[in-house]
N, C-alpha and C. Protein backbone atom coordinates (compact mmCIF):
# COMPACT_ATOMS: atom_id res chain seq x y z
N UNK A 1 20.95 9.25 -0.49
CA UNK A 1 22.11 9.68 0.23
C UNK A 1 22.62 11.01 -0.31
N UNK A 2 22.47 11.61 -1.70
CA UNK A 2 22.46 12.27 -2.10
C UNK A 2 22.17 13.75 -1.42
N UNK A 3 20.96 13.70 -1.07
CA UNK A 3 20.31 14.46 -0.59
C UNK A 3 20.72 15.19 0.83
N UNK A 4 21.74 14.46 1.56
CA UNK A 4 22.19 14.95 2.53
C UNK A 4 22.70 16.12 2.99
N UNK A 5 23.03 16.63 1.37
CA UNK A 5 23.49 17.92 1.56
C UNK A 5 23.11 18.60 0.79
N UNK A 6 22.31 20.09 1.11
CA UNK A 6 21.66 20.80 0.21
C UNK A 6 22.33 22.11 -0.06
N UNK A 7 23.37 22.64 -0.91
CA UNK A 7 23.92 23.89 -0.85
C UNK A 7 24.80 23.96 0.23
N UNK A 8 25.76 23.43 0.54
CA UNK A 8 26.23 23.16 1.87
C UNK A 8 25.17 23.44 3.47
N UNK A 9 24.36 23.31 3.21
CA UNK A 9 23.41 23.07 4.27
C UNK A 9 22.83 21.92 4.82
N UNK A 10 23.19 21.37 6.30
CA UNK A 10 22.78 20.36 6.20
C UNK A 10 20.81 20.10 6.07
N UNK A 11 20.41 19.09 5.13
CA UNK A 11 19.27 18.92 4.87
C UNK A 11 18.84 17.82 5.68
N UNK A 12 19.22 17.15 6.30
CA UNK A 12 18.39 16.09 7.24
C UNK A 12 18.77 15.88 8.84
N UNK A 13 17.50 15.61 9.77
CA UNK A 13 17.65 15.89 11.10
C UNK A 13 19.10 14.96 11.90
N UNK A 14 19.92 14.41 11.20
CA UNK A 14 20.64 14.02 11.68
C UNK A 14 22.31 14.70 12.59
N UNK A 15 22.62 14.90 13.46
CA UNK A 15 24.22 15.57 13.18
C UNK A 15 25.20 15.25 12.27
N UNK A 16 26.09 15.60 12.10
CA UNK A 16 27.15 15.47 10.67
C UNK A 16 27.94 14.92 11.52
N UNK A 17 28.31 13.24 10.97
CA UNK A 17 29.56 12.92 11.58
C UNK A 17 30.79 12.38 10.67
N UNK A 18 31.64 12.27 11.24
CA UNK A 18 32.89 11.81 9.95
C UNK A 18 32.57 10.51 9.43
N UNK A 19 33.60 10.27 8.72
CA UNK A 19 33.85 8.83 7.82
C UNK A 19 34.19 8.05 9.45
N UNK A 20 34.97 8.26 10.24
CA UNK A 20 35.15 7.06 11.36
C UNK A 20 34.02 6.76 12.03
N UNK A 21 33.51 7.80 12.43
CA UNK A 21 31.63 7.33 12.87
C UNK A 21 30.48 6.78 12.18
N UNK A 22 30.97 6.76 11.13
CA UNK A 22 29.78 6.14 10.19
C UNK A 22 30.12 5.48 9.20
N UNK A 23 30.60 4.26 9.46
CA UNK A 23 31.39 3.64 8.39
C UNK A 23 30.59 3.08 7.07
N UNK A 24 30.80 2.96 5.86
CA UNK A 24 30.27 2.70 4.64
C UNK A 24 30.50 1.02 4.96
N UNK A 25 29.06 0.12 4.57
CA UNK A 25 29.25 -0.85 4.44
C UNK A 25 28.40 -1.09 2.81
N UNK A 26 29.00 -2.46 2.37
CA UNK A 26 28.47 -2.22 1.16
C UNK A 26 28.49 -4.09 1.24
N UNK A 27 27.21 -4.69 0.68
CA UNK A 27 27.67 -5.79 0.81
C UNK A 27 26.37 -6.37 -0.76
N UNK A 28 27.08 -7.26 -1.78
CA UNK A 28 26.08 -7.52 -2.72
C UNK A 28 26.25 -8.72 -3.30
N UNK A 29 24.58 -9.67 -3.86
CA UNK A 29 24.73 -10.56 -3.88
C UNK A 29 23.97 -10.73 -5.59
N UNK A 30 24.83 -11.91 -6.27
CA UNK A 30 24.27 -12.09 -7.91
C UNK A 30 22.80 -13.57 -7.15
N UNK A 31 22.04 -13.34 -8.24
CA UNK A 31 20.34 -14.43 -8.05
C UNK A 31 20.15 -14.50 -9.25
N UNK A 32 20.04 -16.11 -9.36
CA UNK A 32 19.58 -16.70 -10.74
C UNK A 32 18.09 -16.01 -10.91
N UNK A 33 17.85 -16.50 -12.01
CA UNK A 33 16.36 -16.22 -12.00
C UNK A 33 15.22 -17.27 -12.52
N UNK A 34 15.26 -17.78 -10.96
CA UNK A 34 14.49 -18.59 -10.68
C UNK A 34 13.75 -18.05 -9.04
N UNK A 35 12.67 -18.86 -8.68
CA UNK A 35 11.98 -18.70 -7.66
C UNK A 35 12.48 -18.62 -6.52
N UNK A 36 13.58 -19.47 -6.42
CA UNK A 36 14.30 -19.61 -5.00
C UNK A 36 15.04 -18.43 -4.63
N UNK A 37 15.56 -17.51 -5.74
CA UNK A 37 16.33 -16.61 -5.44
C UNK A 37 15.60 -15.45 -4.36
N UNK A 38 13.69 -15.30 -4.33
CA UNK A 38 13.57 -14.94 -3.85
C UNK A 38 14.10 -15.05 -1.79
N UNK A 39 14.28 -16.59 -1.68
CA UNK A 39 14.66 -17.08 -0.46
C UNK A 39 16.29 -16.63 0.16
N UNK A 40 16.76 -16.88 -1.30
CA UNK A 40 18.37 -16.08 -0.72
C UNK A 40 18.51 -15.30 -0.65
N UNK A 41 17.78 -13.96 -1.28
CA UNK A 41 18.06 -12.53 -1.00
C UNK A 41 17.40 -12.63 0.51
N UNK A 42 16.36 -12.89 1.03
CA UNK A 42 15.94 -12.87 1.85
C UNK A 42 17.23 -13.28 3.11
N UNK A 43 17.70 -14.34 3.16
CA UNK A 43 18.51 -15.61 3.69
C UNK A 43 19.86 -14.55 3.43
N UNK A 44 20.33 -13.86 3.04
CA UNK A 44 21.55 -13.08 2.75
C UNK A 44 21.14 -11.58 3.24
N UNK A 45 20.22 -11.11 3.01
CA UNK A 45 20.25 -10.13 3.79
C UNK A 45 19.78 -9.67 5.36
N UNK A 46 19.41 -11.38 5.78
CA UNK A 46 19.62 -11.74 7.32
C UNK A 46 20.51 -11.40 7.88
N UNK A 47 21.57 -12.21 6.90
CA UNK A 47 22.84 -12.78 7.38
C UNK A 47 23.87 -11.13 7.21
N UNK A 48 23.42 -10.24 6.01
CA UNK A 48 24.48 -8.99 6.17
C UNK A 48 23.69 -8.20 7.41
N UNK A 49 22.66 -8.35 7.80
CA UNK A 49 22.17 -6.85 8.59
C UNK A 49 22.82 -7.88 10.16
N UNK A 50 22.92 -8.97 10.26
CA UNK A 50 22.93 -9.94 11.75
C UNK A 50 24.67 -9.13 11.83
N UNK A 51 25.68 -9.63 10.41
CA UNK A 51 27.13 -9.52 10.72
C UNK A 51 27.36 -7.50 11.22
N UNK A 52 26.49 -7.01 10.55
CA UNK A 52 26.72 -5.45 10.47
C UNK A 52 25.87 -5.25 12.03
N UNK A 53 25.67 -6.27 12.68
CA UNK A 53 24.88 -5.69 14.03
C UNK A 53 23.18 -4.42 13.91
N UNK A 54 22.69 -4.32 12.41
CA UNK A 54 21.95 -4.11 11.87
C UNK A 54 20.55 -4.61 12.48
N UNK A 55 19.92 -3.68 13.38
CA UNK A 55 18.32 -4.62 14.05
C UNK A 55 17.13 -3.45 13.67
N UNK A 56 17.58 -2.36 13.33
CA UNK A 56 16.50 -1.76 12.61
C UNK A 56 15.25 -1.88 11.27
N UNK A 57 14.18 -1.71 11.94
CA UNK A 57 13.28 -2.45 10.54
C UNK A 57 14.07 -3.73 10.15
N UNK A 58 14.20 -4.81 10.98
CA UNK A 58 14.69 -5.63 10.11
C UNK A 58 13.73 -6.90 9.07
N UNK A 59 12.42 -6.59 9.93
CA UNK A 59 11.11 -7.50 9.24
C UNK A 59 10.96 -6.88 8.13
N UNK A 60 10.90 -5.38 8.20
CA UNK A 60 10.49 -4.45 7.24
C UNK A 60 11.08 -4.72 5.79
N UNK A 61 12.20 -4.50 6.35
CA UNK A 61 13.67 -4.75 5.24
C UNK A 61 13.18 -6.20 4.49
N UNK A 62 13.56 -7.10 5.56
CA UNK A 62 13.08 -8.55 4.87
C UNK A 62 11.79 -8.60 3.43
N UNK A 63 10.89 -7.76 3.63
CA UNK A 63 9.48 -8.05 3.40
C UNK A 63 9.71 -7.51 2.12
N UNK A 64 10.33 -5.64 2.12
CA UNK A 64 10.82 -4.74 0.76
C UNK A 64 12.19 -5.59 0.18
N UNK A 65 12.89 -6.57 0.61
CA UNK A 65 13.74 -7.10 -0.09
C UNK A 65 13.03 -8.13 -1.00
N UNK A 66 12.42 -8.71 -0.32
CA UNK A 66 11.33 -9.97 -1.11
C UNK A 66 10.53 -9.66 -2.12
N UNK A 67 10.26 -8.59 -1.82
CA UNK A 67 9.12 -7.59 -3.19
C UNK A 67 9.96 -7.09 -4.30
N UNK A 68 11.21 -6.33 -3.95
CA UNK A 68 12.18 -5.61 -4.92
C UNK A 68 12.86 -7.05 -5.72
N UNK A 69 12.23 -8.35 -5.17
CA UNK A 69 13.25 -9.58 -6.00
C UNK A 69 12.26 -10.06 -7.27
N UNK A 70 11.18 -10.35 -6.06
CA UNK A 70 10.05 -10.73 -6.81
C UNK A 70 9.59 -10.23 -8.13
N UNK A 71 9.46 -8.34 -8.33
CA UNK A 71 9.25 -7.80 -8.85
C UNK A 71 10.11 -7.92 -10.05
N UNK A 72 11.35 -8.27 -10.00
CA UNK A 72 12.56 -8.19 -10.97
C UNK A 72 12.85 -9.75 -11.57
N UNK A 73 12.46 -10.32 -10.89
CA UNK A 73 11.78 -12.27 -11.55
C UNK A 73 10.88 -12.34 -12.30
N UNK A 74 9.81 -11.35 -11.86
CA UNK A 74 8.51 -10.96 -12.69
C UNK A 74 8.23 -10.68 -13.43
N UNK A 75 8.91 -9.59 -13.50
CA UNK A 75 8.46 -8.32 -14.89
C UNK A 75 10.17 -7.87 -15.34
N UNK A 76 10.90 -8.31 -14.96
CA UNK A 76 11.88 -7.89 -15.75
C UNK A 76 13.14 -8.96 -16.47
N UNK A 77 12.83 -10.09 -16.26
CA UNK A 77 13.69 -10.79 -16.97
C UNK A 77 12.76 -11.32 -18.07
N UNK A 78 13.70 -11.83 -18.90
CA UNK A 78 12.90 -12.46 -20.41
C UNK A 78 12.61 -13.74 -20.19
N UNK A 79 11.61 -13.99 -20.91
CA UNK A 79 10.79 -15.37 -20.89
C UNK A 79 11.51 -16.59 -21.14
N UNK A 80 11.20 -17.34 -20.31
CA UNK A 80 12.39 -18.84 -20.49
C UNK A 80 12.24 -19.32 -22.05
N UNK A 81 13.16 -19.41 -22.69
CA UNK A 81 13.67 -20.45 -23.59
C UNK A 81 14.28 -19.20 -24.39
N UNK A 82 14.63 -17.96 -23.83
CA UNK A 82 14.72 -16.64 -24.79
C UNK A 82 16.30 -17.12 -25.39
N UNK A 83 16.78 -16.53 -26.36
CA UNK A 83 17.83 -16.34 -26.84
C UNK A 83 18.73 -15.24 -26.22
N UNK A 84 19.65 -15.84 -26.15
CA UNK A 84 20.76 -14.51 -25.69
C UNK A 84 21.58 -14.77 -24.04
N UNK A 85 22.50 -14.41 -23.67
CA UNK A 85 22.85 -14.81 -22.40
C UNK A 85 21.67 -14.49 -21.23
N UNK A 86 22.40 -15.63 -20.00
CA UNK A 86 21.17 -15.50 -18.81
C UNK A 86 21.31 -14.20 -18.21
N UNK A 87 19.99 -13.47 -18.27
CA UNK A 87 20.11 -12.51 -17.72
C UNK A 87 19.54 -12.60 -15.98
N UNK A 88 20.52 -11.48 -15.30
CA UNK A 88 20.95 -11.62 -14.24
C UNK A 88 20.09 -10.95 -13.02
N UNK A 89 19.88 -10.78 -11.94
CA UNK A 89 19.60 -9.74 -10.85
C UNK A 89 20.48 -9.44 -10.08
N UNK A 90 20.99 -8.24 -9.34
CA UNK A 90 21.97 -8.40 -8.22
C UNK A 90 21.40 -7.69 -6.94
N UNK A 91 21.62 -7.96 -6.30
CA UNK A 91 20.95 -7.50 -4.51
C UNK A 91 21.99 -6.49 -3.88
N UNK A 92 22.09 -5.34 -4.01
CA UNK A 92 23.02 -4.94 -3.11
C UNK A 92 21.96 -4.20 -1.43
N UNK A 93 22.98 -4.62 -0.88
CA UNK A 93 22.72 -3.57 0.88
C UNK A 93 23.86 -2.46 0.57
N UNK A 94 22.84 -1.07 1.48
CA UNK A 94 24.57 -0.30 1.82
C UNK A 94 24.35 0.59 2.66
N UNK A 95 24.95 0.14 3.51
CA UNK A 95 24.52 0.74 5.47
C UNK A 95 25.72 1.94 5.43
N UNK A 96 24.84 3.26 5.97
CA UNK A 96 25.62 4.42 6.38
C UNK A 96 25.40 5.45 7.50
N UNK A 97 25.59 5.06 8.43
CA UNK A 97 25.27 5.86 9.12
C UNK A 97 23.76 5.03 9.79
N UNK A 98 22.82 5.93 10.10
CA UNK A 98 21.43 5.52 10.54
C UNK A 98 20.76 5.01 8.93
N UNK A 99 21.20 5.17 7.89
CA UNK A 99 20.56 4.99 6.44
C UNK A 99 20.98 3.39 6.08
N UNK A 100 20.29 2.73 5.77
CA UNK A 100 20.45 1.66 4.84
C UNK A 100 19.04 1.91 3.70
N UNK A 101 20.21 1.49 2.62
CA UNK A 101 19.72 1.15 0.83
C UNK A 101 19.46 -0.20 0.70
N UNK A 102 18.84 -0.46 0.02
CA UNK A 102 18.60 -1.74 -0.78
C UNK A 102 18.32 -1.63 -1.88
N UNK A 103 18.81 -2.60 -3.27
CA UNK A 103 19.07 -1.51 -4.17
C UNK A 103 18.79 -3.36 -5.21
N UNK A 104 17.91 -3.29 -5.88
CA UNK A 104 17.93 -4.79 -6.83
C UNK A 104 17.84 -4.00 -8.56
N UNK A 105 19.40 -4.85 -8.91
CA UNK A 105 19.67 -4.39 -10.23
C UNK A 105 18.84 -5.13 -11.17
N UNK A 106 18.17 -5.12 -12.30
CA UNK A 106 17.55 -6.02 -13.26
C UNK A 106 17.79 -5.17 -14.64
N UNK A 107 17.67 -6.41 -15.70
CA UNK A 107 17.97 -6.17 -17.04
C UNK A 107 16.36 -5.56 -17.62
N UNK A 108 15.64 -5.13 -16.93
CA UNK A 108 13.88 -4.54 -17.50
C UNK A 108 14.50 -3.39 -17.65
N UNK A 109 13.07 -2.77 -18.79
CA UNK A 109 13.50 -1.69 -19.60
C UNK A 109 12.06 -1.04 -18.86
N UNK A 110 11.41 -1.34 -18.09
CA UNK A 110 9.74 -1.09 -17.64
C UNK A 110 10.09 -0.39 -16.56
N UNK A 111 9.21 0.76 -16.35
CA UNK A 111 9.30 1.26 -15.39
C UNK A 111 8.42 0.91 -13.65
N UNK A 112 8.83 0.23 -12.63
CA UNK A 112 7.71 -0.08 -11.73
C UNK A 112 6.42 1.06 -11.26
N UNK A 113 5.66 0.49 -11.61
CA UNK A 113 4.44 1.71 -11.70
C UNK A 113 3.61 0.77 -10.91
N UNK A 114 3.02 1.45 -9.51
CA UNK A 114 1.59 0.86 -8.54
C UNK A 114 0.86 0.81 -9.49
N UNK A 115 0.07 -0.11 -9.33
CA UNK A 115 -1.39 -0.26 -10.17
C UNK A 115 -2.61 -0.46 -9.33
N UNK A 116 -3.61 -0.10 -9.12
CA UNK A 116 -4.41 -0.62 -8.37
C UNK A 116 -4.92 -2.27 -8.71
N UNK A 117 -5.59 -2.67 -7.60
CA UNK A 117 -5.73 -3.79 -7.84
C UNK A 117 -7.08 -4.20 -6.85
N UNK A 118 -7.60 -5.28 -7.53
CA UNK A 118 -9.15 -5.61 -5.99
C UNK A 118 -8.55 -5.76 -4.71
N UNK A 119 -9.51 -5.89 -3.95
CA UNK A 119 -9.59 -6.41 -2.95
C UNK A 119 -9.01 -8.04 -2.60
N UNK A 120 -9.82 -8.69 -3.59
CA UNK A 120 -9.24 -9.68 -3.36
C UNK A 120 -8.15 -10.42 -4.28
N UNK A 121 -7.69 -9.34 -5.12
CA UNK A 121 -6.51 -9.86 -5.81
C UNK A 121 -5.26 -10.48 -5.03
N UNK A 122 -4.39 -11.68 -5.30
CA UNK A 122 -3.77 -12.04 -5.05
C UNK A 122 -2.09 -11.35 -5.47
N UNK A 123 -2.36 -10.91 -6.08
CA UNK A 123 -1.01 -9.80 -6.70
C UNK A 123 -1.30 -8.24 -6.88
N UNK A 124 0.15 -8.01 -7.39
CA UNK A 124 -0.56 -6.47 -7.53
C UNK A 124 0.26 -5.34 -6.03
N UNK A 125 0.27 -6.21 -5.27
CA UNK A 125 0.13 -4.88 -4.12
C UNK A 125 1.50 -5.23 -3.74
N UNK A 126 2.95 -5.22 -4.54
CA UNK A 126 3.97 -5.57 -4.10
C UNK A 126 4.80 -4.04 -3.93
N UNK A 127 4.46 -3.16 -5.06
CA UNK A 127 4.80 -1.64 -4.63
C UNK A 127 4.33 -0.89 -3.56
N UNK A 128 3.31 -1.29 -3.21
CA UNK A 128 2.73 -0.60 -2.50
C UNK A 128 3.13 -0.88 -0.88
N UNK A 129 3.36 -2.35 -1.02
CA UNK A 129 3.81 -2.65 0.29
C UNK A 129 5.24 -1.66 0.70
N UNK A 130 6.08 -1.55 -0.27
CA UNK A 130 7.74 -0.78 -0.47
C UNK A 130 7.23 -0.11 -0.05
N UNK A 131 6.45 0.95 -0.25
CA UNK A 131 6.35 2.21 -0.59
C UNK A 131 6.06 2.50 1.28
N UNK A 132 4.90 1.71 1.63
CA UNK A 132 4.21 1.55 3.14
C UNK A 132 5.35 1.15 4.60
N UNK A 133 6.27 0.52 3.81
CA UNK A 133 7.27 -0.13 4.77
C UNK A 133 8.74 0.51 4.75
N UNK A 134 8.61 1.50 3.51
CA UNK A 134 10.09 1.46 3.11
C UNK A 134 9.98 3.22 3.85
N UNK A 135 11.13 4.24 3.87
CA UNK A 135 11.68 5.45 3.94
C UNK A 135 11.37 6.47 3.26
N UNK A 136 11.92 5.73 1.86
CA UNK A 136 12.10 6.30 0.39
C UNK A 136 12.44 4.79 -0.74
N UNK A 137 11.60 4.87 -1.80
CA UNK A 137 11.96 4.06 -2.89
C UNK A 137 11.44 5.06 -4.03
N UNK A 138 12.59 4.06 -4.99
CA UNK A 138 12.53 4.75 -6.27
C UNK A 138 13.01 4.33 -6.89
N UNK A 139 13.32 4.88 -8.37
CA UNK A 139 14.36 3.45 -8.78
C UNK A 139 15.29 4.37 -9.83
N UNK A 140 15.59 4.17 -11.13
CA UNK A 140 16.68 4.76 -12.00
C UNK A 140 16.32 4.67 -13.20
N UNK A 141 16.48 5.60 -13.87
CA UNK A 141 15.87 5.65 -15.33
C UNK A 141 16.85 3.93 -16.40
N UNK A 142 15.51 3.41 -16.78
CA UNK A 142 15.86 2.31 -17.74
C UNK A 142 17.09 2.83 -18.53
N UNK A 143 18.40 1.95 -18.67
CA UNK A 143 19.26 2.41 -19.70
C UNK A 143 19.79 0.61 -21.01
N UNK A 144 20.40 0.51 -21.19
CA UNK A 144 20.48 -0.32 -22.40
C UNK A 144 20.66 -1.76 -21.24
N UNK A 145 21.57 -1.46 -20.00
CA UNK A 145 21.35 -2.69 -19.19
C UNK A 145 20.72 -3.10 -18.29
N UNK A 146 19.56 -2.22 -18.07
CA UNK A 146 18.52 -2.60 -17.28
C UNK A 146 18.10 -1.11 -16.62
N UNK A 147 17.99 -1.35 -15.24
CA UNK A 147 17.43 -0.25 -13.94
C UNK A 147 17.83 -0.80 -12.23
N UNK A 148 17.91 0.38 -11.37
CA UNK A 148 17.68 -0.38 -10.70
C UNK A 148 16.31 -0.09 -9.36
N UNK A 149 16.10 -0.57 -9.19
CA UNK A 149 14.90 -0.10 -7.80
C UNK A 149 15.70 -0.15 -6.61
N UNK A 150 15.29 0.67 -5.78
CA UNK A 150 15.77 0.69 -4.63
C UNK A 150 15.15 1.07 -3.27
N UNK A 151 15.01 0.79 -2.20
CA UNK A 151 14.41 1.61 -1.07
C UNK A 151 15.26 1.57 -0.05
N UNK A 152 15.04 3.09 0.73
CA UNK A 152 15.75 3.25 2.10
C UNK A 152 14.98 3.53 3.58
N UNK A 153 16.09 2.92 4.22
CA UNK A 153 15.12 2.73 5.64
C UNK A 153 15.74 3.19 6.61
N UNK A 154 15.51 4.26 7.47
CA UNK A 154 16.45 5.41 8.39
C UNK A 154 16.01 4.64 9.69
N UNK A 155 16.88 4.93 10.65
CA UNK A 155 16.82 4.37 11.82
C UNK A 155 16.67 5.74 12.61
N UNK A 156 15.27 5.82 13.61
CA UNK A 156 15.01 6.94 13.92
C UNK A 156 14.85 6.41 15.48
N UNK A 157 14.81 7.77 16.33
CA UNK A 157 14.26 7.60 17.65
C UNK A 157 13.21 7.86 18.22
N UNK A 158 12.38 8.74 17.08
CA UNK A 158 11.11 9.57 17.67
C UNK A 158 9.92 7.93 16.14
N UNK A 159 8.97 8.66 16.88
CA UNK A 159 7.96 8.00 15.53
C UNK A 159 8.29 8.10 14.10
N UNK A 160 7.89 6.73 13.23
CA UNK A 160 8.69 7.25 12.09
C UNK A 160 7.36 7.76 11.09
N UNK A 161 7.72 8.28 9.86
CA UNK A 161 6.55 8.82 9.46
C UNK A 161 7.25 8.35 7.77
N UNK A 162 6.23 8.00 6.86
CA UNK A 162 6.34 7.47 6.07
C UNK A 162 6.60 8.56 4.68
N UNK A 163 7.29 8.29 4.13
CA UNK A 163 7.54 9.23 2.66
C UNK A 163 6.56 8.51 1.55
N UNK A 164 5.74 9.25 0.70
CA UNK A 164 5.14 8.40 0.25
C UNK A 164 4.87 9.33 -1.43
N UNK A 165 6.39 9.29 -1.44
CA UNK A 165 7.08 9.84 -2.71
C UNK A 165 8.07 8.49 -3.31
N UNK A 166 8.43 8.94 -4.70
CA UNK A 166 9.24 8.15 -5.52
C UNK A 166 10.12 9.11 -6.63
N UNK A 167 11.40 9.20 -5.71
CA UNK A 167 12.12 10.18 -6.66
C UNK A 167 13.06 9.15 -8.06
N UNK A 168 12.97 9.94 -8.64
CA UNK A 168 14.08 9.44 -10.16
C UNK A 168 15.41 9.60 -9.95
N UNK A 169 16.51 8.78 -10.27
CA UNK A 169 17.02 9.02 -10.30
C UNK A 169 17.73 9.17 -11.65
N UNK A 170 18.88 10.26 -12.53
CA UNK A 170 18.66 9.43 -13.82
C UNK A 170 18.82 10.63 -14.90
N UNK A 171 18.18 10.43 -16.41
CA UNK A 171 17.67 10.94 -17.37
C UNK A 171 16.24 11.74 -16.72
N UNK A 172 15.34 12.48 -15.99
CA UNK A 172 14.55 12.44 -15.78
C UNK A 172 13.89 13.98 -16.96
N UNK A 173 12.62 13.41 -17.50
CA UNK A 173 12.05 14.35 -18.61
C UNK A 173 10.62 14.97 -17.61
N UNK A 174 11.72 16.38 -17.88
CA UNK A 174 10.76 17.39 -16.65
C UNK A 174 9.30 18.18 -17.72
């Protein structure tokens, strides 16, 4: 969202409209970390894109929400029986305009990096799917309480064409 404006120039094909035309919605949800949570992020961000009248990419969305949970159940919480409080995930949506974010907070210090993987591997290809389905993803430089990943999905009228970049957001070491 950032990016919207480059030097006071507008940088994306959209017209500039006010705060009354494009209202900020922001809607976010806490997930244990357990398996099921993958079902409620899913099951909750039905239910925010249905109330926000939200029908764009909405399979899409579903599919990069399920991966951005998965991924953060996976590889970023600590191993059951760990010491120390339960650490957490949180799900936020945040619709603006033609732009919606999806944005999953986790306590990992790892950075999500594609890896290749076989053919017939059963895992492995959960970035890649984001990356194929999503706008823009990327995520935020690791800090002492985690990171977060995120992808965005523009609502267009012509064909959409895929970004198949991953910007930093952050500390970034140029």
């Amino acid at each position: 969202m950032a990016g919207l404006v480059n030097d006071g120039r507008r940088s994306w094909p959209y017209r500039a409209r006010s705060a009354c035309e494009c209202p900020l919605r922001i809607a976010t949800c806490a997930l244990s970390g357990q398996a099921r949570s993958v079902r409620t992020a899913r099951d909750f961000t039905v239910a925010t894109l249905r109330r926000w009248h939200t029908v764009q990419s909405s399979q899409d969305i579903m599919v990069v929400v399920s991966e951005l949970v998965t991924n953060a159940l996976r590889h970023a919480l600590p191993e059951p029986g760990a010491t120390g409080p339960p650490a957490q995930v949180r799900l936020g949506l945040l619709e603006h305009g033609p732009w919606l974010l999806c944005a999953v907070a986790d306590p990992g210090q790892a950075t999500p990096t594609p890896r290749p993987c076989g053919s017939l591997a059963e895992t492995g290809r959960g970035l890649q799917m984001i990356c194929a389905l999503s706008d823009l993803w990327g995520y935020t430089e690791p800090s002492d309480t985690g990171k977060v990943v995120w992808a965005m999905f523009t609502a267009r009228h012509a064909a959409r064409s895929r970004a198949r970049f991953r910007p930093r957001i952050g500390n970034s070491r140029a």
